[in-house]
Protein backbone atom coordinates (compact mmCIF):
# COMPACT_ATOMS: atom_id res chain seq x y z
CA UNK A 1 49.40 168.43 132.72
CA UNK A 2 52.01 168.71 130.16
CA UNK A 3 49.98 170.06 126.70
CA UNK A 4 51.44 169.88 123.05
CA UNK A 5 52.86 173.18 122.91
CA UNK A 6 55.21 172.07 126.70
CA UNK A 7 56.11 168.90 125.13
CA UNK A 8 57.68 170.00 122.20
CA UNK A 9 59.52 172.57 124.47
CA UNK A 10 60.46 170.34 126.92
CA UNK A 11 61.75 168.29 123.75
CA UNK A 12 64.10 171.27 122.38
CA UNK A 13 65.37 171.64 125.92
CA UNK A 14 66.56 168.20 125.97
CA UNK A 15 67.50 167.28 122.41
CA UNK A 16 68.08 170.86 120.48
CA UNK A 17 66.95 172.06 117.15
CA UNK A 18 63.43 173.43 116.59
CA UNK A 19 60.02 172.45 116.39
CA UNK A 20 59.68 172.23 112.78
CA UNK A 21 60.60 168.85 112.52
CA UNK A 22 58.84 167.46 115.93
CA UNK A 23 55.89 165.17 115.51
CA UNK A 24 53.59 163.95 118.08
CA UNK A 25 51.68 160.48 118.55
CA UNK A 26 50.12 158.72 121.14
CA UNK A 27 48.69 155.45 122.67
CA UNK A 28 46.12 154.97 125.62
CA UNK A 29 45.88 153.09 128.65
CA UNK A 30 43.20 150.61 129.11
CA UNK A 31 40.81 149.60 131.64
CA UNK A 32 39.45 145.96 131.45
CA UNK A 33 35.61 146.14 132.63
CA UNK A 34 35.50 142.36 132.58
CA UNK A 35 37.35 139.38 131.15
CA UNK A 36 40.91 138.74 133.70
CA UNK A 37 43.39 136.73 133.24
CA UNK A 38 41.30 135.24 130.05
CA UNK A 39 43.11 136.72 127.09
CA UNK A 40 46.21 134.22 127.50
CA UNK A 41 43.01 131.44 127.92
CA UNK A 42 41.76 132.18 124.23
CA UNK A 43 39.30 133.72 125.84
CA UNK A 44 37.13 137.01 125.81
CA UNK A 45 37.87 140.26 127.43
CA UNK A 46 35.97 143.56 127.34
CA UNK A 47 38.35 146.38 127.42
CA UNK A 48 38.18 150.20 127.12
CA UNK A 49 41.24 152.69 126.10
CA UNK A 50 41.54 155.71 128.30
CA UNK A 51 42.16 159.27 128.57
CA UNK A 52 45.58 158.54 130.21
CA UNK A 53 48.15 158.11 127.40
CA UNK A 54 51.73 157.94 126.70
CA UNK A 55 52.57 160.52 124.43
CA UNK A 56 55.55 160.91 122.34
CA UNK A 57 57.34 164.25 120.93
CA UNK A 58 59.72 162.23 118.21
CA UNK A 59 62.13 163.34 115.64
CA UNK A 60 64.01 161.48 112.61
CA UNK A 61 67.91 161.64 113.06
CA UNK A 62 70.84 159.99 111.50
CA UNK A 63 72.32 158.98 113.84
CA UNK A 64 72.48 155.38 114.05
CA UNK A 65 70.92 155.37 117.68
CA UNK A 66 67.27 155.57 119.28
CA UNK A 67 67.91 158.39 122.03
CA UNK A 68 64.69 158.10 124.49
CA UNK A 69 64.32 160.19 127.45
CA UNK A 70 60.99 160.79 129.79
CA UNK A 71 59.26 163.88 131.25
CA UNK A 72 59.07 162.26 134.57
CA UNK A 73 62.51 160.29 135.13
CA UNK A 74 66.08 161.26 134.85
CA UNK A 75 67.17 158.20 132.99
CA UNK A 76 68.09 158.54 129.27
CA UNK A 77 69.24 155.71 127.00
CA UNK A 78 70.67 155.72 123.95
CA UNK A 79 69.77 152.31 121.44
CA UNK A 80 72.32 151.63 118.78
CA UNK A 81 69.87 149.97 115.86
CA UNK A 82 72.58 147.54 114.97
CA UNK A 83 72.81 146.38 118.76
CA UNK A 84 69.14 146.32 119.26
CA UNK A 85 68.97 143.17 120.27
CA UNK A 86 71.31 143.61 123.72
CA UNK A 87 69.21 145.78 126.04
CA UNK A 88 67.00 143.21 127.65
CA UNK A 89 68.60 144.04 130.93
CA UNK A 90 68.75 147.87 131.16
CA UNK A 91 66.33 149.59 133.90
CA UNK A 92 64.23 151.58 132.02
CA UNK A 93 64.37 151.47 128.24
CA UNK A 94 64.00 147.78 127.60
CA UNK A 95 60.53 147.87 126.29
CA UNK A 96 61.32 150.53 123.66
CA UNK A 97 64.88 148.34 122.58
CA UNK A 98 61.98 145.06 122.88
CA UNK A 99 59.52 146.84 120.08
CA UNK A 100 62.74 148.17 117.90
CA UNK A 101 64.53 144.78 117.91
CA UNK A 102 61.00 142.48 117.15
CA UNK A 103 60.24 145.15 114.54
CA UNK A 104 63.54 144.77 112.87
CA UNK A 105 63.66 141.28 112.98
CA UNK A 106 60.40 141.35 111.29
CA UNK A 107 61.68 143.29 108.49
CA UNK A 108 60.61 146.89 109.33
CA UNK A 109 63.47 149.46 108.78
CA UNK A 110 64.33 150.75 111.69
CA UNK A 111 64.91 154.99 111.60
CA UNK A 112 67.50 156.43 114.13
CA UNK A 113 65.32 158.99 116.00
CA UNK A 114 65.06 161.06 119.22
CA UNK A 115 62.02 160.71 121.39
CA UNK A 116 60.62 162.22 124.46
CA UNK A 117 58.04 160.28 126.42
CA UNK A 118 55.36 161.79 128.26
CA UNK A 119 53.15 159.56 130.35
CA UNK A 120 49.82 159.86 131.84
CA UNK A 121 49.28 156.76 132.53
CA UNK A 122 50.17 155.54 136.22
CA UNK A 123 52.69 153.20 136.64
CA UNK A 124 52.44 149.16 137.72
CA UNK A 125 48.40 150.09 138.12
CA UNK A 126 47.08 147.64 136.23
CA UNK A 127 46.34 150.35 133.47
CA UNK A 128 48.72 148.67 130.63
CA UNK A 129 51.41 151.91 130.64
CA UNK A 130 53.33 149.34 129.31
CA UNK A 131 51.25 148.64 126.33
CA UNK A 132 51.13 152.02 126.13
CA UNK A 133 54.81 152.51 126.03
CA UNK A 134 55.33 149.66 123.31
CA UNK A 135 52.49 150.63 121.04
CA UNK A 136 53.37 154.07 120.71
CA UNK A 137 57.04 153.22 120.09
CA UNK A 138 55.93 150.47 117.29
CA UNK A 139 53.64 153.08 115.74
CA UNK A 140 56.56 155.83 115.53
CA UNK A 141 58.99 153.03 113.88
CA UNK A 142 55.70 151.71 111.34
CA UNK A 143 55.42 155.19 110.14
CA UNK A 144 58.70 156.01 109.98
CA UNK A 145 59.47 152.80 108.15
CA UNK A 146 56.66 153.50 105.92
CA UNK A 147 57.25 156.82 104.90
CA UNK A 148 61.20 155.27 104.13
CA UNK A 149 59.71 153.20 101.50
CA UNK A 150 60.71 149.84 103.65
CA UNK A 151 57.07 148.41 104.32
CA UNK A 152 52.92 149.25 103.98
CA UNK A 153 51.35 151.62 105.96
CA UNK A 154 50.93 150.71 110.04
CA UNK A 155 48.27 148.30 110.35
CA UNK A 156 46.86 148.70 114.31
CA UNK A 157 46.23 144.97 114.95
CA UNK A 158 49.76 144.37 113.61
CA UNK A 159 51.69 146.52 115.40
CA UNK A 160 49.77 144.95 118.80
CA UNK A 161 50.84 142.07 117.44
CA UNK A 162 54.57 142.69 117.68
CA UNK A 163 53.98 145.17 121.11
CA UNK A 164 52.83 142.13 122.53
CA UNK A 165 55.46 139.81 121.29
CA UNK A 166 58.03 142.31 122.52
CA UNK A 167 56.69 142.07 126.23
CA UNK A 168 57.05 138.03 125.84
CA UNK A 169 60.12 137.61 124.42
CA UNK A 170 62.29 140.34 124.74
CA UNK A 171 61.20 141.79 128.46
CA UNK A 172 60.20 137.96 129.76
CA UNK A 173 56.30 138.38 130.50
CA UNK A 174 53.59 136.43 129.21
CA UNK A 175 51.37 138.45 128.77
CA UNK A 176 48.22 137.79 126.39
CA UNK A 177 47.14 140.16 123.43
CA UNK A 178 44.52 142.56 125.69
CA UNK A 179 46.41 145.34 126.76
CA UNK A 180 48.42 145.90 123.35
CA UNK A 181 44.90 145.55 120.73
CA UNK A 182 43.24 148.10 123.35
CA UNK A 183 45.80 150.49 123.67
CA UNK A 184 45.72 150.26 119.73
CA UNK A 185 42.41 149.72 119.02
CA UNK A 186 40.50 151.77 121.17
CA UNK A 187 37.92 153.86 120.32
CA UNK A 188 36.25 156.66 122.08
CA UNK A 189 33.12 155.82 123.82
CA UNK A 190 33.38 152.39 122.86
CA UNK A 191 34.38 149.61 124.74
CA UNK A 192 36.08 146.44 123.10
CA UNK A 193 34.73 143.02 122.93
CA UNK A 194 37.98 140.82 121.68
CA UNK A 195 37.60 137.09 121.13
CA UNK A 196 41.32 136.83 121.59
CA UNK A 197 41.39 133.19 120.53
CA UNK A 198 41.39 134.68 116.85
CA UNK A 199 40.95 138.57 117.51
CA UNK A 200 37.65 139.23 115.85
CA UNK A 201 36.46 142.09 117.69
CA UNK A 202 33.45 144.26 117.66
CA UNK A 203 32.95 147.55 119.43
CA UNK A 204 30.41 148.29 121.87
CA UNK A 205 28.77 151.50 122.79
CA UNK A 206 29.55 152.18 126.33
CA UNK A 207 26.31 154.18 127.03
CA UNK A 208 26.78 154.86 131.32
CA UNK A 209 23.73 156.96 131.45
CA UNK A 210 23.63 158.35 134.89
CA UNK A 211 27.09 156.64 135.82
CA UNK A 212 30.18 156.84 135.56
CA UNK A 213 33.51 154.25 135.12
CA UNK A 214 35.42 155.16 138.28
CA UNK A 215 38.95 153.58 138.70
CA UNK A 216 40.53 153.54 142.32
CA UNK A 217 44.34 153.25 142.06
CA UNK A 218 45.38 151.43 145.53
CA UNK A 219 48.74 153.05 145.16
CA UNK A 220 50.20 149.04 145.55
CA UNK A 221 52.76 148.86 143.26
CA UNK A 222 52.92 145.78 141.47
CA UNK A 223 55.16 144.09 138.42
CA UNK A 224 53.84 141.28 136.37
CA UNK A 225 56.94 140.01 135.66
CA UNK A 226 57.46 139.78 139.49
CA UNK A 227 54.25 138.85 140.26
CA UNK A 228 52.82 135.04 139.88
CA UNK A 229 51.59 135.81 136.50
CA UNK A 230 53.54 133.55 135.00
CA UNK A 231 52.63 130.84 137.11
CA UNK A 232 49.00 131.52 136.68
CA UNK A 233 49.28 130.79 132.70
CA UNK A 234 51.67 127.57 133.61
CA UNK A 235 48.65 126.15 135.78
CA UNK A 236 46.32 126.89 133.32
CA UNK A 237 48.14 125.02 130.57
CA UNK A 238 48.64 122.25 132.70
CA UNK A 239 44.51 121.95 133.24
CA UNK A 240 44.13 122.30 129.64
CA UNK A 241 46.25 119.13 128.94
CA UNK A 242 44.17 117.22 131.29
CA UNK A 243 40.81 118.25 130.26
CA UNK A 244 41.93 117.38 126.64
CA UNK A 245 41.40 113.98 127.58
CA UNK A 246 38.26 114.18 127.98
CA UNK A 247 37.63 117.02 125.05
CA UNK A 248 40.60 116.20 122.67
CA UNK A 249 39.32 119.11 120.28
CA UNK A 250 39.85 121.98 122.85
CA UNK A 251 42.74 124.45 121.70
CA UNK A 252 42.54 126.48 124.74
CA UNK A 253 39.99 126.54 128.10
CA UNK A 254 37.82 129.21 126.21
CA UNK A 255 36.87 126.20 124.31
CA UNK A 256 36.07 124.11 126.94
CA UNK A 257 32.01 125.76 128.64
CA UNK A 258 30.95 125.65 131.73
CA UNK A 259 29.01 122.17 131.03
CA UNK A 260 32.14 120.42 130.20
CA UNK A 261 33.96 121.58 132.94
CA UNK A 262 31.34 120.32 135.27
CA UNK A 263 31.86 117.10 133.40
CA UNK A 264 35.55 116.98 133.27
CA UNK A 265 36.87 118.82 135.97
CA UNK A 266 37.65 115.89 137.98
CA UNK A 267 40.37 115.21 135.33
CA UNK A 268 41.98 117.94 136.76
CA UNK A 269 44.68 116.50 139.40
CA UNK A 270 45.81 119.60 140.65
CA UNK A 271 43.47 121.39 143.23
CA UNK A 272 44.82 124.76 142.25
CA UNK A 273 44.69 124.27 138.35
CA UNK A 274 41.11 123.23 138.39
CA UNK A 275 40.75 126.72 140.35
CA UNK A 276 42.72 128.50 137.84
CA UNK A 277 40.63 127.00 135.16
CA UNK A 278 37.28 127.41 136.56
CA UNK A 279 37.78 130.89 136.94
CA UNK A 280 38.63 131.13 133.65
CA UNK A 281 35.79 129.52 131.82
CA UNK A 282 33.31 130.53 133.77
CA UNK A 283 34.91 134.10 133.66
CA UNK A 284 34.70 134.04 129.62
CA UNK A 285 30.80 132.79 130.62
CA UNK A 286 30.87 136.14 132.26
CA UNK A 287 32.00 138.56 129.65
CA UNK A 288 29.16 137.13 126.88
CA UNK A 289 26.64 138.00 129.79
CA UNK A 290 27.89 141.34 130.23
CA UNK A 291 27.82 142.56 126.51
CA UNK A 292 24.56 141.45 126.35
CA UNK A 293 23.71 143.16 129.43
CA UNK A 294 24.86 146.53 128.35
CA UNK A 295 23.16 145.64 124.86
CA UNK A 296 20.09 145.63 126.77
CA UNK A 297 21.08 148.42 128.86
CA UNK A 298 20.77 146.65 131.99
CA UNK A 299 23.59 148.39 133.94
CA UNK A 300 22.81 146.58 137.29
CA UNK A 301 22.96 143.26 136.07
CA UNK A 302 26.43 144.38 134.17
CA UNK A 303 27.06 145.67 137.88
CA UNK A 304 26.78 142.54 139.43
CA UNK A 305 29.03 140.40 137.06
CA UNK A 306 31.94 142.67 137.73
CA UNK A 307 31.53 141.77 141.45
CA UNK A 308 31.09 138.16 140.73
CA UNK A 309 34.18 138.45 138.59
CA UNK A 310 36.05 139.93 141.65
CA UNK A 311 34.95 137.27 143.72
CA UNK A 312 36.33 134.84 141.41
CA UNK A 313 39.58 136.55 141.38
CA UNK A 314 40.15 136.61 144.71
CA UNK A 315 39.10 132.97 145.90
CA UNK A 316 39.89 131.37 142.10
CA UNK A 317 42.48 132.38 140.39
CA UNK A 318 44.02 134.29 143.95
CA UNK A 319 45.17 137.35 142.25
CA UNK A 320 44.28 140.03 144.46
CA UNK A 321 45.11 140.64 147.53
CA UNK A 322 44.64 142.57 150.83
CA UNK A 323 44.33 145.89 149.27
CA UNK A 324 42.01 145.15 146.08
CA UNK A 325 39.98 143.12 148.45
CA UNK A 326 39.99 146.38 150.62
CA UNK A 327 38.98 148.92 148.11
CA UNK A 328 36.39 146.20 146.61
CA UNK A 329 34.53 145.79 150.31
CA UNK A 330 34.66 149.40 150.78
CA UNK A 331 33.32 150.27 147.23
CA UNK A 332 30.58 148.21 146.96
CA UNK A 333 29.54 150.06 150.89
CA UNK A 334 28.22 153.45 149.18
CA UNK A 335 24.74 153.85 147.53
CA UNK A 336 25.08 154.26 143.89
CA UNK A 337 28.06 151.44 143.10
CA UNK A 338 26.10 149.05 141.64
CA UNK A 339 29.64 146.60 140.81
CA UNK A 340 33.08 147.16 142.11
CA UNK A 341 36.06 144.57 140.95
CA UNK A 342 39.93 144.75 140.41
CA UNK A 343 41.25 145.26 136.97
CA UNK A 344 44.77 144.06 135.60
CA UNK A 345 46.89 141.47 136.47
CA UNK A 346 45.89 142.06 140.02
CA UNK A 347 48.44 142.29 143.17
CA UNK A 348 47.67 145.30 144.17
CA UNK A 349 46.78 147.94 141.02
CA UNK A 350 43.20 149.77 140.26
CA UNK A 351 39.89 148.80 140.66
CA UNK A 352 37.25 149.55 138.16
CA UNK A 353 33.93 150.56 139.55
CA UNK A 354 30.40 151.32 137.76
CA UNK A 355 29.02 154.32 140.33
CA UNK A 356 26.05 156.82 140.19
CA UNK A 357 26.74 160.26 138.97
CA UNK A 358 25.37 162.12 142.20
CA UNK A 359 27.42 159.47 144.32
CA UNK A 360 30.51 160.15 142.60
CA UNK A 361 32.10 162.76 145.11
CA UNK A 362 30.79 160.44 148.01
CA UNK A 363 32.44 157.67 146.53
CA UNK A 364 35.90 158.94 145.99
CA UNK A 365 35.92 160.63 149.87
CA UNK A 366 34.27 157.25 151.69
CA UNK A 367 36.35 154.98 149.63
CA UNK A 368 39.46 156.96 149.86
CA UNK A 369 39.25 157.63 154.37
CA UNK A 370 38.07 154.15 154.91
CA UNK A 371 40.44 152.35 152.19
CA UNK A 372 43.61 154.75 153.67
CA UNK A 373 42.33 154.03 157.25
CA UNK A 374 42.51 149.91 157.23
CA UNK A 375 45.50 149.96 154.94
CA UNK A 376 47.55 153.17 155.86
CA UNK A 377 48.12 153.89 152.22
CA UNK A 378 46.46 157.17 150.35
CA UNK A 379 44.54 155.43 146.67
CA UNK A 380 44.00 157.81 144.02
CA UNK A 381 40.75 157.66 141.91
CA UNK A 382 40.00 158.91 138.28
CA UNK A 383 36.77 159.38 136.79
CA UNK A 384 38.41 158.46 133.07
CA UNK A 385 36.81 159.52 129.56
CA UNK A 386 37.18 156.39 126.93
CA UNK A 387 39.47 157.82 124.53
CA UNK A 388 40.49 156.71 121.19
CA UNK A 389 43.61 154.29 120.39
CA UNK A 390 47.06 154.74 118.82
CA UNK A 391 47.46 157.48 116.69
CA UNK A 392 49.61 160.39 115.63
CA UNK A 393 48.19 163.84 116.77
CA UNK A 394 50.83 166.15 115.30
């Protein structure tokens, strides 16, 4: 683990100079404990930040260029801000060019600067590191825009805002607001519940007493923009159309409840877009249960939704997979995991599961033999703190 102190070294090492002039911020991953593939809906989610973070060491040049390098890869890209616009296609570096160029269009003035990335969070997990990415890099360009006179101070929701319009139109995935407003937003030992229909949010003390949030990595690599993401949200605007004949009012299926659909499903021609959508709404159904579950601090019943979410993931909306499926079954095997369920976009990625403190170490050495033995692939597991969202910490 790479602390302050090695960052700014490594930093030096790369880019010269000293460390008077090197600032630090950072933005969280985020687990979703319930609420998939309903944020794109209009629907609810209940997300969480996380320890794991991508962390920035950052200093103002003149340069005329954004010069971005990681801790972890050898690649390093230089951005010219008057060119900003004609790095969609680069390997690595596209979602930083994607927040600078949706930024500048916007009318933020865009600082020349040298950044190091550090990154804790894993990679195509499920965990948003690409949230993470953009929402620390629009939080380094707010401030330094800010403190240039150009435009207000950063406002959070704002700046998820434009992360997430980044990811859609400059890097080609359409992805809803979640990932971005958590990674943002987060607070520690709070989880998130986001009407993303309009983004009125409240937190939610995430009191585990006697558990803990344990996320199993399967080590499946996945890419949204590769993945049948896309499709999903096509087939889901395509049942929305047709239920609007029956409920013209609807902006989105989180307006449409589990009642209508009952009603009105038939409308639906397409077999798998009435799957799609009843997932969804009766997913949202699922979230309102589950905050008032932990409101009542009825963790097995909170337990149980996540698994009925899962179930509706896999046989629904068809999002996860052998190995999700895998680490579910062999999850919700030990004594103490009262609800196991795949988190993210799904095809392949983490789990999230709710587990007993004294079957913690049980968990993660049953889950890991038997998940590695049927699939031939090692997982990794965290135990994560919830951690607080964007910010700068030096």
């Amino acid at each position: 683990m790479l602390d302050k102190n090695g960052l700014i070294a490594k930093f030096i090492e790369i880019y010269g100079g000293d460390a008077s002039d090197v600032r630090i911020f950072s933005s969280p991953g985020r687990v979703n404990l319930i609420g998939e593939h309903t944020d794109y809906n209009g629907g609810f989610v209940f997300p969480a930040a996380l320890s794991q973070c991508s962390t920035v060491a950052v200093r103002k040049t003149d340069s005329g260029l954004i010069r971005v390098a990681a801790t972890d890869l050898p690649d390093r890209v230089s951005l010219d801000i008057t060119k900003l616009g004609e790095y969609k296609d680069i390997s690595w570096g596209n979602y930083q060019a994607g927040v600078a160029y949706v930024m500048q269009q916007a009318g933020y003035n865009i600082q020349s600067c040298d950044i190091l990335y550090h990154d804790t969070v894993p990679f195509g997990a499920g965990l948003s590191s690409s949230a993470a990415i953009e929402v620390v890099m629009s939080l380094v360009l707010a401030t330094f825009s800010y403190e240039n006179g150009a435009t207000d101070k950063p406002n959070m929701i704002e700046l998820a805002k434009i992360s997430q319009k980044a990811e859609n139109t400059y890097c080609g995935v359409n992805c809803g607001i979640m990932d971005q407003f958590a990674s943002a937003m987060g607070r520690k030992n709070h989880a998130i519940f986001l009407d993303c229909k309009d983004l009125s949010f409240k937190y939610v003390p995430l009191e585990l007493k006697g558990y803990k949030v344990v996320i199993g990595n399967t080590n499946k690599k996945r890419s949204l923009a590769e993945s049948k993401y896309n499709e999903r949200r096509a087939q889901c605007e395509e049942a929305l159309e047709q239920l609007k004949l029956a409920y013209p009012e609807a902006e989105c299926l989180r307006d449409i409840t589990a009642e209508q659909f009952e009603n009105g499903k038939t409308l639906i021609l397409d077999d798998l877009c009435r799957m799609r959508a009843e997932h969804v709404v009766y997913e949202c159904d699922r979230v309102l249960k589950s905050v008032e579950a932990l409101a009542e601090g009825d963790l097995r019943a909170f337990g149980s939704l996540m698994t009925a979410s899962h179930i509706s993931l896999r046989d629904l909306y068809e999002v996860t997979g052998t190995h999700l499926d895998v680490m579910v079954e062999e999850s919700l095997k030990i004594e103490g995991c009262i609800g196991s369920r795949m988190t993210g976009a799904g095809f392949g990625g983490c789990t999230v599961s709710i587990v007993a403190d004294s079957a913690v170490e049980t968990f993660i050495s049953e889950v890991g033999k038997n998940y590695e033995e049927r699939t031939g692939i090692a997982p990794s597991f965290y135990v994560s703190e919830v951690g607080d969202g964007g910010r700068e910490i030096l």
